[in-house]
N, C-alpha and C. Protein backbone atom coordinates (compact mmCIF):
# COMPACT_ATOMS: atom_id res chain seq x y z
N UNK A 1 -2.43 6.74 9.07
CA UNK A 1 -3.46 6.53 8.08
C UNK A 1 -3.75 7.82 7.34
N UNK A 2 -3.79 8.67 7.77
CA UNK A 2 -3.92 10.34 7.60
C UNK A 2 -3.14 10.77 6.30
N UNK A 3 -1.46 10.09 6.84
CA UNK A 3 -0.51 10.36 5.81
C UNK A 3 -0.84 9.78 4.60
N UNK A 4 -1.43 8.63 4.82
CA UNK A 4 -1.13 7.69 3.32
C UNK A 4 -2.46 7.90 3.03
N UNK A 5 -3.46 8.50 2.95
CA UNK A 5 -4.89 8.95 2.71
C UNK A 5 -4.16 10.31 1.86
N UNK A 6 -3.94 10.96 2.56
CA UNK A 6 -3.83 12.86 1.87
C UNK A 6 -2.17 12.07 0.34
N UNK A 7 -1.53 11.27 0.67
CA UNK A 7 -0.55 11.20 -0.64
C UNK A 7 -1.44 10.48 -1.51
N UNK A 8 -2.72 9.16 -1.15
CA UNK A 8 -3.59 8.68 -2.30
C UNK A 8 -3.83 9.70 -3.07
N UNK A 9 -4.43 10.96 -2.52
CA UNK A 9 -5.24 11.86 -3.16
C UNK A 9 -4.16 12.90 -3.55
N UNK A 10 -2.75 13.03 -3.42
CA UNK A 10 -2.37 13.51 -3.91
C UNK A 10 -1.70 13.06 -5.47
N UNK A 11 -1.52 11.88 -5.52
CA UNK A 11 -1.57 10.66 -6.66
C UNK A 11 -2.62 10.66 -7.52
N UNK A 12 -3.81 11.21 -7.33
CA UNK A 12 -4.65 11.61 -7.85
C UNK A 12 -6.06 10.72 -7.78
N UNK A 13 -6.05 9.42 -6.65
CA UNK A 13 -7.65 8.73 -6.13
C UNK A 13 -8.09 10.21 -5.18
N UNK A 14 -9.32 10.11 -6.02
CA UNK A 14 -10.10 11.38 -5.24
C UNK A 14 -11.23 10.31 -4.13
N UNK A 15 -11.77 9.69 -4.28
CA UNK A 15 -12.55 9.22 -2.88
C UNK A 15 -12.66 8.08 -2.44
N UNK A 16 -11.38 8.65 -1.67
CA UNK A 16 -10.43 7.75 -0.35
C UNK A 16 -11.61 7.36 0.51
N UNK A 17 -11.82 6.49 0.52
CA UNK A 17 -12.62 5.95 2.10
C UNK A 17 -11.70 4.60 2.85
N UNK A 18 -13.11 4.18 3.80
CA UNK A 18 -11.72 3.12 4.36
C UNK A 18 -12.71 2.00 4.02
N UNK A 19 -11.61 0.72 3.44
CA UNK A 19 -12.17 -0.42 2.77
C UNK A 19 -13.39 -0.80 3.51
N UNK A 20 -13.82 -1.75 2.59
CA UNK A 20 -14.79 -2.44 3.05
C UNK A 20 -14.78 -3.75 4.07
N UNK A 21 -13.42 -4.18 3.33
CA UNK A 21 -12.72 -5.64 3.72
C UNK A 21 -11.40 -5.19 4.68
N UNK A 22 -11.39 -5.56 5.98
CA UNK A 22 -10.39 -4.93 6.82
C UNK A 22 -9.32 -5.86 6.55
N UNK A 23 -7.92 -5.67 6.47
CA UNK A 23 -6.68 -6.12 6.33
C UNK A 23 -6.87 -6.99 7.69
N UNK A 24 -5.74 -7.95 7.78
CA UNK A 24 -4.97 -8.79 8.78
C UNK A 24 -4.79 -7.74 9.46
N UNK A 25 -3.93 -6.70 9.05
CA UNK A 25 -3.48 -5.89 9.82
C UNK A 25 -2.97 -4.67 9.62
N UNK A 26 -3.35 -3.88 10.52
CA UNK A 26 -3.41 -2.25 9.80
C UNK A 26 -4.85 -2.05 9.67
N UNK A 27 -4.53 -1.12 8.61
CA UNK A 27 -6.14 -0.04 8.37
C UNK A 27 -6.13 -0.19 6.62
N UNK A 28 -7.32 -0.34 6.61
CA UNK A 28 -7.46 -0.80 4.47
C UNK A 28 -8.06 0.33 4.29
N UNK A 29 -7.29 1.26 3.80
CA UNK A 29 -8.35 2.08 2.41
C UNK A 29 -8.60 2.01 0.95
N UNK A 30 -9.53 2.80 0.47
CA UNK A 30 -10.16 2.34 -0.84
C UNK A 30 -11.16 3.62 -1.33
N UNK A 31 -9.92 3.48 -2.99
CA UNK A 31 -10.74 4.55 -3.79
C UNK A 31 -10.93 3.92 -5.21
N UNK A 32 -11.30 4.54 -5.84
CA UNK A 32 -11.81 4.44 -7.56
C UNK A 32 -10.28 3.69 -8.45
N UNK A 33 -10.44 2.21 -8.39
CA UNK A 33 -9.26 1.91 -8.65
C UNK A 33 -8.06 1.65 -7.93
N UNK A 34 -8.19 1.16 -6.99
CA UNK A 34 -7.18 1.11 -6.10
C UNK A 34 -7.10 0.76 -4.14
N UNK A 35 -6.68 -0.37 -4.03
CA UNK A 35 -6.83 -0.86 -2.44
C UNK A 35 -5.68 -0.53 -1.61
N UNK A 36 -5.86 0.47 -0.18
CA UNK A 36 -4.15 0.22 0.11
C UNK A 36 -4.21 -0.10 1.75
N UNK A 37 -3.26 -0.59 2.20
CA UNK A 37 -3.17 -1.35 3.52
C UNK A 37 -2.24 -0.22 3.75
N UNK A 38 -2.31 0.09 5.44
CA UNK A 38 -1.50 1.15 5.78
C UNK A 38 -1.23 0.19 7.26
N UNK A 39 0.17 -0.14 7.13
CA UNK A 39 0.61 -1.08 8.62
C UNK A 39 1.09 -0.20 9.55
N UNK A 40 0.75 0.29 10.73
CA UNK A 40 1.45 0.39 11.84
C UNK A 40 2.17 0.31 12.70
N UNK A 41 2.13 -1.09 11.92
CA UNK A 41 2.83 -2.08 13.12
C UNK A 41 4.09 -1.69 12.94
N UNK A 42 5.23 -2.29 14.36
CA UNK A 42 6.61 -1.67 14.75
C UNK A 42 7.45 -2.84 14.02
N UNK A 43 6.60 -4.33 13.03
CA UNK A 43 7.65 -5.10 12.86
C UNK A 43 7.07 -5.11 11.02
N UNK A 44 8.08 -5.59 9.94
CA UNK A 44 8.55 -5.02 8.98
C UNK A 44 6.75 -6.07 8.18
N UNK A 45 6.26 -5.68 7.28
CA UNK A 45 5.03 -6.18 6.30
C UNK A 45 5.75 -7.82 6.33
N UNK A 46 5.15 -8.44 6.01
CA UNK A 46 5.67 -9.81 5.47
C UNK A 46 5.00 -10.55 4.55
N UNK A 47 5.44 -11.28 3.98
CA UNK A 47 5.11 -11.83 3.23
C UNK A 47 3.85 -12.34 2.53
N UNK A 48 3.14 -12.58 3.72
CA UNK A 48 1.73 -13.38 3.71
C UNK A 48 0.60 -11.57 3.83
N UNK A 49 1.61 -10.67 4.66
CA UNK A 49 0.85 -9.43 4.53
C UNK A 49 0.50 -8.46 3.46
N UNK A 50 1.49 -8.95 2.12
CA UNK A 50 1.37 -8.40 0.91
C UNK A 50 0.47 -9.29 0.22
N UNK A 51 0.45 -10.82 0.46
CA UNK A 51 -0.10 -11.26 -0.52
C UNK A 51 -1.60 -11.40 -0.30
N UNK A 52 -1.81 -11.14 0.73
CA UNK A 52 -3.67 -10.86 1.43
C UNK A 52 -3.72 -9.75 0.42
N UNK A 53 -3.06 -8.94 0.86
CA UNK A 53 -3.92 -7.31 0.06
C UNK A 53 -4.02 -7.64 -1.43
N UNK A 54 -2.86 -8.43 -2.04
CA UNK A 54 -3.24 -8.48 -3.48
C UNK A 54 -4.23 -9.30 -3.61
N UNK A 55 -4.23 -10.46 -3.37
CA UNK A 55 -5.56 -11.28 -3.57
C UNK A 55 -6.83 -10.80 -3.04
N UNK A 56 -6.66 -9.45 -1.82
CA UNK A 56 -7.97 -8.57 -1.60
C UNK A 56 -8.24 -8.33 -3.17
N UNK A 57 -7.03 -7.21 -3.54
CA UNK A 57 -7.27 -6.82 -4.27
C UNK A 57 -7.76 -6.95 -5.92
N UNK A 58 -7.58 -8.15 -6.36
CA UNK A 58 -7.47 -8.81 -7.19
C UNK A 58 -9.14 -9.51 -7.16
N UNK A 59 -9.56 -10.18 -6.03
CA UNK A 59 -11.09 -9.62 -6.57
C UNK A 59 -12.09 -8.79 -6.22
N UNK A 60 -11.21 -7.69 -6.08
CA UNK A 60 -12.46 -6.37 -6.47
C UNK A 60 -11.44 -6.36 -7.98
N UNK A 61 -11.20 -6.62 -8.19
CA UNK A 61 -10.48 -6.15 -9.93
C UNK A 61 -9.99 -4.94 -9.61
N UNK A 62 -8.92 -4.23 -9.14
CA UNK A 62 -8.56 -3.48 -8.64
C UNK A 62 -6.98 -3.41 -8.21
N UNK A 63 -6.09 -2.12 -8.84
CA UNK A 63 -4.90 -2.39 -7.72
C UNK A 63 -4.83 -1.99 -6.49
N UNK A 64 -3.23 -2.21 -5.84
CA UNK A 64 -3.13 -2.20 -4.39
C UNK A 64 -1.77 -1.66 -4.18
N UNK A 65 -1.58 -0.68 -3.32
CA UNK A 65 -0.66 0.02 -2.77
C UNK A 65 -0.42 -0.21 -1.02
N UNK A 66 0.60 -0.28 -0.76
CA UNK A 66 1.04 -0.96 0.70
C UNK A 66 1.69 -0.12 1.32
N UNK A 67 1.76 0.62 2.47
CA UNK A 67 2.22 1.63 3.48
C UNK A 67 2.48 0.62 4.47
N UNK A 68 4.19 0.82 4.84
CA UNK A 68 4.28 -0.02 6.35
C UNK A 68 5.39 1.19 7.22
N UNK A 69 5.06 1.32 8.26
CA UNK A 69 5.81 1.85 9.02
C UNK A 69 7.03 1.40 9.38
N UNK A 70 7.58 -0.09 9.47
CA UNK A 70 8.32 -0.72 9.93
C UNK A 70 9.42 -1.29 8.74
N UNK A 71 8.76 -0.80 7.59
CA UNK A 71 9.50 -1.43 6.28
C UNK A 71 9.14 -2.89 5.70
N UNK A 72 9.67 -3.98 5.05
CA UNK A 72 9.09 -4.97 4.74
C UNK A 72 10.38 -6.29 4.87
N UNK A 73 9.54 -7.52 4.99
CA UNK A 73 10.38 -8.68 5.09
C UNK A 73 11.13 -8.78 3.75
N UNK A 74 12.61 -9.34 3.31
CA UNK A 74 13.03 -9.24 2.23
C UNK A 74 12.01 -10.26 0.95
N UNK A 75 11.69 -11.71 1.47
CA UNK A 75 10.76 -12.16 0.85
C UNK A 75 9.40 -11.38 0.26
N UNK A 76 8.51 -10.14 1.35
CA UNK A 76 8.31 -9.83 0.98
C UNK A 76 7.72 -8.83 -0.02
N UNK A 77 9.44 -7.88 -0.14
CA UNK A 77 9.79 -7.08 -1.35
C UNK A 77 9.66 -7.76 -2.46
N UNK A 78 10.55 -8.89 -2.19
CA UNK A 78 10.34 -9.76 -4.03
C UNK A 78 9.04 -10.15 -3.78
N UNK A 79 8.10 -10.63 -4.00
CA UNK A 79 6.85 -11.21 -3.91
C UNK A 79 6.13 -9.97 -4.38
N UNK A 80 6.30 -8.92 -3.56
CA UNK A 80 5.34 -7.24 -4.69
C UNK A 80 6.10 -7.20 -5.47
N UNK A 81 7.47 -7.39 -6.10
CA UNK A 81 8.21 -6.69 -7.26
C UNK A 81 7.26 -7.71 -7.84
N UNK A 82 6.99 -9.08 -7.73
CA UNK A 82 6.02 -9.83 -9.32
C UNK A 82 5.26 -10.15 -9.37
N UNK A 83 4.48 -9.21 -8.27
CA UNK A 83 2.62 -9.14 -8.26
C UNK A 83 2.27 -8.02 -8.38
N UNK A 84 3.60 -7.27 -8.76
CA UNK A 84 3.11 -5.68 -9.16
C UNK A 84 2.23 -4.41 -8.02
N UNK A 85 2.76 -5.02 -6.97
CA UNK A 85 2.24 -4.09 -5.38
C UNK A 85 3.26 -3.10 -5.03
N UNK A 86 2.93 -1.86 -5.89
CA UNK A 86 3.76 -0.97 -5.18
C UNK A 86 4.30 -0.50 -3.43
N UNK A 87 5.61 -0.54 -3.13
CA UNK A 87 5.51 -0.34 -1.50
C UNK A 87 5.77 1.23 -1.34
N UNK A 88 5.74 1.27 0.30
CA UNK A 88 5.94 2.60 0.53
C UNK A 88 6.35 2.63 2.27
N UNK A 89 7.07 3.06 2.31
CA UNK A 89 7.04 3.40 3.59
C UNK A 89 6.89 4.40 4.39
N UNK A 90 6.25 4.36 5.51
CA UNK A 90 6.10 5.78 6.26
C UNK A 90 7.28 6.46 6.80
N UNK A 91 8.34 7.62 6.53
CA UNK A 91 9.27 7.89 7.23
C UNK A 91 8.65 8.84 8.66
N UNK A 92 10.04 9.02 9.46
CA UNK A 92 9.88 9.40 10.71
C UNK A 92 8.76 11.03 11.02
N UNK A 93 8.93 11.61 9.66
CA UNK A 93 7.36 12.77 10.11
C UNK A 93 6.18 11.65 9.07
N UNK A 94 6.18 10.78 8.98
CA UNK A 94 5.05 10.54 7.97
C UNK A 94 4.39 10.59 6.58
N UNK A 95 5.52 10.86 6.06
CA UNK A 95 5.76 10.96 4.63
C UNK A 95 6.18 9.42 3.63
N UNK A 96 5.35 9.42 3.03
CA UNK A 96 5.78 8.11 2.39
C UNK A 96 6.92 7.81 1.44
N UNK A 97 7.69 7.04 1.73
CA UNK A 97 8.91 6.82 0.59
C UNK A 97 8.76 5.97 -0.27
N UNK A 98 8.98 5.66 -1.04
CA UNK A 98 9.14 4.65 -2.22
C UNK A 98 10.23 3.74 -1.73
N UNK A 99 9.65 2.39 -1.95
CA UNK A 99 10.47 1.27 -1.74
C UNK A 99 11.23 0.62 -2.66
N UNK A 100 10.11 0.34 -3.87
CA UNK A 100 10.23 -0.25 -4.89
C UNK A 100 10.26 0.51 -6.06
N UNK A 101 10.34 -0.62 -7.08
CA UNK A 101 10.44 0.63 -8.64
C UNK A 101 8.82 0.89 -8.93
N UNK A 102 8.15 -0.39 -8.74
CA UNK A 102 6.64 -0.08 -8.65
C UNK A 102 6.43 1.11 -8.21
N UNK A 103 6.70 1.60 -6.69
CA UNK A 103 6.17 2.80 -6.07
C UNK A 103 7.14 3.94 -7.03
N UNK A 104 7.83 3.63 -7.23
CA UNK A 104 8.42 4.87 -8.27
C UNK A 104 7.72 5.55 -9.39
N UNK A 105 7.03 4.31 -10.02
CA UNK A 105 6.46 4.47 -11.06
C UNK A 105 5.12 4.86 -10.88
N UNK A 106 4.83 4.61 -9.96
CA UNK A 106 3.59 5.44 -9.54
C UNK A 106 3.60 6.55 -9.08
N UNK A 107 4.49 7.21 -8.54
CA UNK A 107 4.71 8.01 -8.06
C UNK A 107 4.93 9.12 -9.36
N UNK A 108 5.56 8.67 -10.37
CA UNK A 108 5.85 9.55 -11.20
C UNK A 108 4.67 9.84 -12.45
N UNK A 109 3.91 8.70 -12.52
CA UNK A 109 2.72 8.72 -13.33
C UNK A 109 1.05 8.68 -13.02
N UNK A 110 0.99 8.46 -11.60
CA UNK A 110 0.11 8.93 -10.67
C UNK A 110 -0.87 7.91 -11.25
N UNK A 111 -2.43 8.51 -9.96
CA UNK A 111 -3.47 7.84 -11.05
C UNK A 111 -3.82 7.81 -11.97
């Protein structure tokens, strides 16, 4: 959670807290514009786990960024490529990778 807190704010959301509305699963944080689920878990996001956070997200009017440790079900990669949910994954020191072109593009144009 640590990791994907200090890269929000390095993306440029300055006050990271932790959601209001707790995820299925994982840990939800939340800043000025933006909801993100950070999974722990040892088995890959799925499908129904992306589409909670967007429809979290969607009414606070707000986007959503997804951290999974385990990577994601192939269903659902496509399902964020056209709900526009950037992914990310945690690599082995905790650094987040880009999954998608979404997370690319965020990555390169920040908040």
């Amino acid at each position: 959670m640590t990791a994907a807190a200090l890269y929000l704010r390095w993306l440029g959301y300055q006050d990271i807290r932790r959601a209001d509305q707790r995820p299925p699963s994982g840990i939800g944080l939340a800043a000025r514009g933006v909801l993100a689920q950070v999974d722990p878990t040892l088995r890959p996001a799925s499908l129904r786990d992306v589409e909670c956070l967007w429809l979290t997200a969607m009414t606070e009017s707000t986007g959503c960024v997804y951290f999974s440790l385990a990577g994601y079900a192939e269903d659902a990669r496509s399902v964020a490529d056209s709900l526009g949910v950037p992914l990310f994954v945690l690599d082995l020191t905790g650094t987040p990778q880009p999954v998608n072109s979404l997370a690319d593009e965020l990555v390169e144009a920040g908040a």
